[in-house]
Structures are given as structure tokens and as C-alpha cells.
PDB file of N, CA and C in Angstrom:
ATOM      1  N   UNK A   1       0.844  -1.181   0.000  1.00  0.00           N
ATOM      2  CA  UNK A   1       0.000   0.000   0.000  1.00  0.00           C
ATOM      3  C   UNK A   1       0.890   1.245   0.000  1.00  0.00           C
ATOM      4  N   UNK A   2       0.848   2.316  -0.854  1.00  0.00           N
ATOM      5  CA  UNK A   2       1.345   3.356  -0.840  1.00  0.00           C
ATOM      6  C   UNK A   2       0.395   4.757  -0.457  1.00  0.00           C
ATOM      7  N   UNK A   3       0.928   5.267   0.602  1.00  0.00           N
ATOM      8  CA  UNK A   3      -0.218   6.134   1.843  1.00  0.00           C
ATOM      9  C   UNK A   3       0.435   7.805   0.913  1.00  0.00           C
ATOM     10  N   UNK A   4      -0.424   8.827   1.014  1.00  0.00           N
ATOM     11  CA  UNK A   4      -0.243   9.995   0.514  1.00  0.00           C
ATOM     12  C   UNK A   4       0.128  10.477   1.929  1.00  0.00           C
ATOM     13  N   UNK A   5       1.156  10.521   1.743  1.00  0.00           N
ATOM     14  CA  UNK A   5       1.933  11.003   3.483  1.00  0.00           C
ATOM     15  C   UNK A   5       1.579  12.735   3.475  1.00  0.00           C
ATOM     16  N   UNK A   6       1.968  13.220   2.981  1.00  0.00           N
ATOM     17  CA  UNK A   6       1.529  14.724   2.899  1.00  0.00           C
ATOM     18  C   UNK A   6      -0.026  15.086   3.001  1.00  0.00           C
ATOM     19  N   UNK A   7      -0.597  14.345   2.946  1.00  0.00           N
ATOM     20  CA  UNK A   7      -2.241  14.103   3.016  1.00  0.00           C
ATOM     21  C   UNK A   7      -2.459  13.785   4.575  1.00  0.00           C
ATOM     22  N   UNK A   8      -1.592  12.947   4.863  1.00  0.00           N
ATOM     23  CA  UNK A   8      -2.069  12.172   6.017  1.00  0.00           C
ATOM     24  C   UNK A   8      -1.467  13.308   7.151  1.00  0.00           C
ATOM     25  N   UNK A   9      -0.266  13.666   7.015  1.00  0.00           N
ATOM     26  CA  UNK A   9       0.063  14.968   7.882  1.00  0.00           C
ATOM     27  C   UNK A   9      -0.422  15.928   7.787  1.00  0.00           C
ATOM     28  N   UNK A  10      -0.917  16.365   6.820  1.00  0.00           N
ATOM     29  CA  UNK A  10      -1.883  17.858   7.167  1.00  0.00           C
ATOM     30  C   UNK A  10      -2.949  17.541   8.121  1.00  0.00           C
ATOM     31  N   UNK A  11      -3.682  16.087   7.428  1.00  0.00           N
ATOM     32  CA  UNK A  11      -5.188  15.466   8.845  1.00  0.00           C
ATOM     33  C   UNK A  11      -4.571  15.836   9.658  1.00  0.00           C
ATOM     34  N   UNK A  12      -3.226  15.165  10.392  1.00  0.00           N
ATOM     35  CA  UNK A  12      -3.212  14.623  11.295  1.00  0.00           C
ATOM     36  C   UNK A  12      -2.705  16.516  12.032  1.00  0.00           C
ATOM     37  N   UNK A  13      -2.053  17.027  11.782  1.00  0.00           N
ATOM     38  CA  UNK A  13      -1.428  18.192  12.218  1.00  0.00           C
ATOM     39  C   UNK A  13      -3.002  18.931  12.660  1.00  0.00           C
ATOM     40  N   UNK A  14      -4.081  19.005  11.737  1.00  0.00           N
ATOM     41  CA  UNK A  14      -5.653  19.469  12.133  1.00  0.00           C
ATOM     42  C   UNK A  14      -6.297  19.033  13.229  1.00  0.00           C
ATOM     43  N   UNK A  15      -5.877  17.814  13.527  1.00  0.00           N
ATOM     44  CA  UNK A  15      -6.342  16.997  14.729  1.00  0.00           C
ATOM     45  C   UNK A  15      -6.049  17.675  15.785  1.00  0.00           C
ATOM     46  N   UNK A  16      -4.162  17.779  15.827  1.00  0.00           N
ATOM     47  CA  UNK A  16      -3.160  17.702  16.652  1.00  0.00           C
ATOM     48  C   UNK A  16      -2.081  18.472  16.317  1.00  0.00           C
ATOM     49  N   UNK A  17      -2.286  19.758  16.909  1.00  0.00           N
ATOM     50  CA  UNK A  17      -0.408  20.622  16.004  1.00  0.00           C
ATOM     51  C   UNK A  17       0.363  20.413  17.115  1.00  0.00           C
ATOM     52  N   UNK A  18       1.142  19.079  16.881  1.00  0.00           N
ATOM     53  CA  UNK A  18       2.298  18.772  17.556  1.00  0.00           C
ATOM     54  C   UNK A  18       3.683  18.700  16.623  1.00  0.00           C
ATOM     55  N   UNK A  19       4.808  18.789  17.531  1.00  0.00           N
ATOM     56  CA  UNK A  19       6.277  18.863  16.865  1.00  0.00           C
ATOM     57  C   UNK A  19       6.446  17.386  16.503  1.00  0.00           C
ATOM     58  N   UNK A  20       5.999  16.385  17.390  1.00  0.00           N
ATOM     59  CA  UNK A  20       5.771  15.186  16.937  1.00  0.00           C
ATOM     60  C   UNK A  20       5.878  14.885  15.571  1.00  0.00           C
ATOM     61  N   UNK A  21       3.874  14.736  15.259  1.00  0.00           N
ATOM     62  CA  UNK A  21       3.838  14.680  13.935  1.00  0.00           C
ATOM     63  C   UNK A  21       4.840  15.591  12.620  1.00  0.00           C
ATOM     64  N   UNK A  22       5.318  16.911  12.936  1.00  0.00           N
ATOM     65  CA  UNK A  22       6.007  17.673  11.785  1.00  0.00           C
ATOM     66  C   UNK A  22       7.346  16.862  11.483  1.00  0.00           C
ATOM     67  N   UNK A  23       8.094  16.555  12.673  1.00  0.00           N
ATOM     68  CA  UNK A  23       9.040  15.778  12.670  1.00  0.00           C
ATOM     69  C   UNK A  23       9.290  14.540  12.317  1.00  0.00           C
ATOM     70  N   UNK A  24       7.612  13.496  12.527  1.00  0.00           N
ATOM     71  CA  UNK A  24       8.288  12.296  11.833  1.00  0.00           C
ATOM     72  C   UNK A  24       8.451  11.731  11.028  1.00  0.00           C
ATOM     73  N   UNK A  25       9.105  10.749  10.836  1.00  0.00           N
ATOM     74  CA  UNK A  25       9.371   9.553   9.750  1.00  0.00           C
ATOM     75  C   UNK A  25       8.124   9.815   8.928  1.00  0.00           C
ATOM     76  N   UNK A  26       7.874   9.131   7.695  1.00  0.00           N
ATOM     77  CA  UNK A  26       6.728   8.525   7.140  1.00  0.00           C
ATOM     78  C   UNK A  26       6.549   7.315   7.622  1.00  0.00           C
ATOM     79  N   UNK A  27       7.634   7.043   7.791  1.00  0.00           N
ATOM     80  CA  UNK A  27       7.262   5.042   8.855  1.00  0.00           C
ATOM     81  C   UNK A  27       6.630   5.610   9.869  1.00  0.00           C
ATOM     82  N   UNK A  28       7.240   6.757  11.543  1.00  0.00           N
ATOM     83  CA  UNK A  28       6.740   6.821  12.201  1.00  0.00           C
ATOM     84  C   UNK A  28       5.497   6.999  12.113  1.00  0.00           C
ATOM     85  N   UNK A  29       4.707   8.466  11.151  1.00  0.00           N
ATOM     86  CA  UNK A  29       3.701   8.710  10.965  1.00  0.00           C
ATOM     87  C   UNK A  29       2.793   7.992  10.795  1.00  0.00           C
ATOM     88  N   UNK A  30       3.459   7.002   9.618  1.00  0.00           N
ATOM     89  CA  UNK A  30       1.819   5.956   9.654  1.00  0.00           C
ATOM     90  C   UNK A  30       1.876   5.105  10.971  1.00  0.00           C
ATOM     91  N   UNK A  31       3.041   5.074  11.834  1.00  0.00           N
ATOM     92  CA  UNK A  31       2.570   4.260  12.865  1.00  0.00           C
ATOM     93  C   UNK A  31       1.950   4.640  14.176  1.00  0.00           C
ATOM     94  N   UNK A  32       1.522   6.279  14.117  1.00  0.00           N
ATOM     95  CA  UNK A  32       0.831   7.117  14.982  1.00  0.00           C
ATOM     96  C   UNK A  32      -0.246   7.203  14.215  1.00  0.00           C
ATOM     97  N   UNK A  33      -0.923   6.972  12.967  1.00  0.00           N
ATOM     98  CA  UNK A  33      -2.131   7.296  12.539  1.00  0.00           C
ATOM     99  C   UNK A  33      -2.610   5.495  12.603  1.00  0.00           C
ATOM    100  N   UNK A  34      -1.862   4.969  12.610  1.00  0.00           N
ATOM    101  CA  UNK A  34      -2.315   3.359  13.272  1.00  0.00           C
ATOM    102  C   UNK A  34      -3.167   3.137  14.604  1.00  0.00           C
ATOM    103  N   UNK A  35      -2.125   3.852  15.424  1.00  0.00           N
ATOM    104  CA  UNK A  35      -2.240   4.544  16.740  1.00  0.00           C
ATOM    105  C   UNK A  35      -3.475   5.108  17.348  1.00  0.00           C
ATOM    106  N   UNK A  36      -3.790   6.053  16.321  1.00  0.00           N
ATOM    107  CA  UNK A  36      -5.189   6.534  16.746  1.00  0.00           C
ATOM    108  C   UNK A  36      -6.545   5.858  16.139  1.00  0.00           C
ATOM    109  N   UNK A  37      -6.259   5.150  15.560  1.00  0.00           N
ATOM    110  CA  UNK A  37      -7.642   4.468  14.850  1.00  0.00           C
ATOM    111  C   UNK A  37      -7.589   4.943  13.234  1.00  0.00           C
ATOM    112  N   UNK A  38      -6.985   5.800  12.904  1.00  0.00           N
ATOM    113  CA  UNK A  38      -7.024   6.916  11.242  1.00  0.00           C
ATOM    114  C   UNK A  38      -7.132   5.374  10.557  1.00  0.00           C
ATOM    115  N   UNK A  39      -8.478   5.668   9.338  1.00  0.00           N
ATOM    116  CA  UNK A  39      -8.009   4.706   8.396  1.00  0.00           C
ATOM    117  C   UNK A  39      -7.157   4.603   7.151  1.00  0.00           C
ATOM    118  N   UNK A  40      -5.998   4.081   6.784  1.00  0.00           N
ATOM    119  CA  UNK A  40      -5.233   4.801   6.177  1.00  0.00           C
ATOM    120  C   UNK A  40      -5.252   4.347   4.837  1.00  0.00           C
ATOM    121  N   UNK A  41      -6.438   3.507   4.831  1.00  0.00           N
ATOM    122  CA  UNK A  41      -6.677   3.616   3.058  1.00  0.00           C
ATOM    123  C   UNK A  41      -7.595   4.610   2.367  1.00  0.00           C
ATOM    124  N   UNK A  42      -8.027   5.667   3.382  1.00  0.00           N
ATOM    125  CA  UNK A  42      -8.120   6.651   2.275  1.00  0.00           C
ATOM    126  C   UNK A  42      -7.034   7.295   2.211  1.00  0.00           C
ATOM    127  N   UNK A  43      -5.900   7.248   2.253  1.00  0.00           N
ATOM    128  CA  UNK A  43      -4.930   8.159   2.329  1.00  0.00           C
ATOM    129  C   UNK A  43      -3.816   7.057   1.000  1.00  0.00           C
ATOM    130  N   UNK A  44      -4.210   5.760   0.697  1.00  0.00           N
ATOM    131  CA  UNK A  44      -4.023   5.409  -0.389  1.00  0.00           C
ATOM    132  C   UNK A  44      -3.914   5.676  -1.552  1.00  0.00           C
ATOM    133  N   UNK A  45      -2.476   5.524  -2.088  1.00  0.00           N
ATOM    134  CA  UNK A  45      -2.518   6.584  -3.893  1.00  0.00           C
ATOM    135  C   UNK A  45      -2.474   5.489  -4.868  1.00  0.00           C
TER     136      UNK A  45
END
């Protein structure tokens, strides 16, 4: 599966404006939008 990471960090920054999310990985990221329940096949390209 290939996730639109720039998609998924803007959600996620709307949720939550943390240094966290700006800072991480794309591995980390999808493994904090795992984290919260996010489904991450809409974020599928």
C-alpha cells in the first residue's frame, strides 16, 4: 500500500499541532495514525 503522506500529515497536524507529527518519519507517521484508529486507506494513492 502506498499512503499519501503529505495528506495524512496535514489530517493529522488538524487533529493535533504537535512537533511530533512535523518531525516524523513517514514510517513513524503511519505508525501514529495506526495509533489513533485513522483509516489509512483513504490516504491510499
Amino acid at each position: 500500500m502506498i499512503i499519501d503522506i503529505d495528506k495524512l500529515r496535514k489530517d493529522m497536524l488538524e487533529l493535533a499541532e504537535t512537533p511530533d507529527i512535523e518531525r516524523a518519519s513517514d514510517e513513524e507517521l503511519i505508525e501514529m495514525a495506526q495509533k489513533q484508529g485513522i483509516d489509512l486507506r483513504k490516504y491510499e494513492i
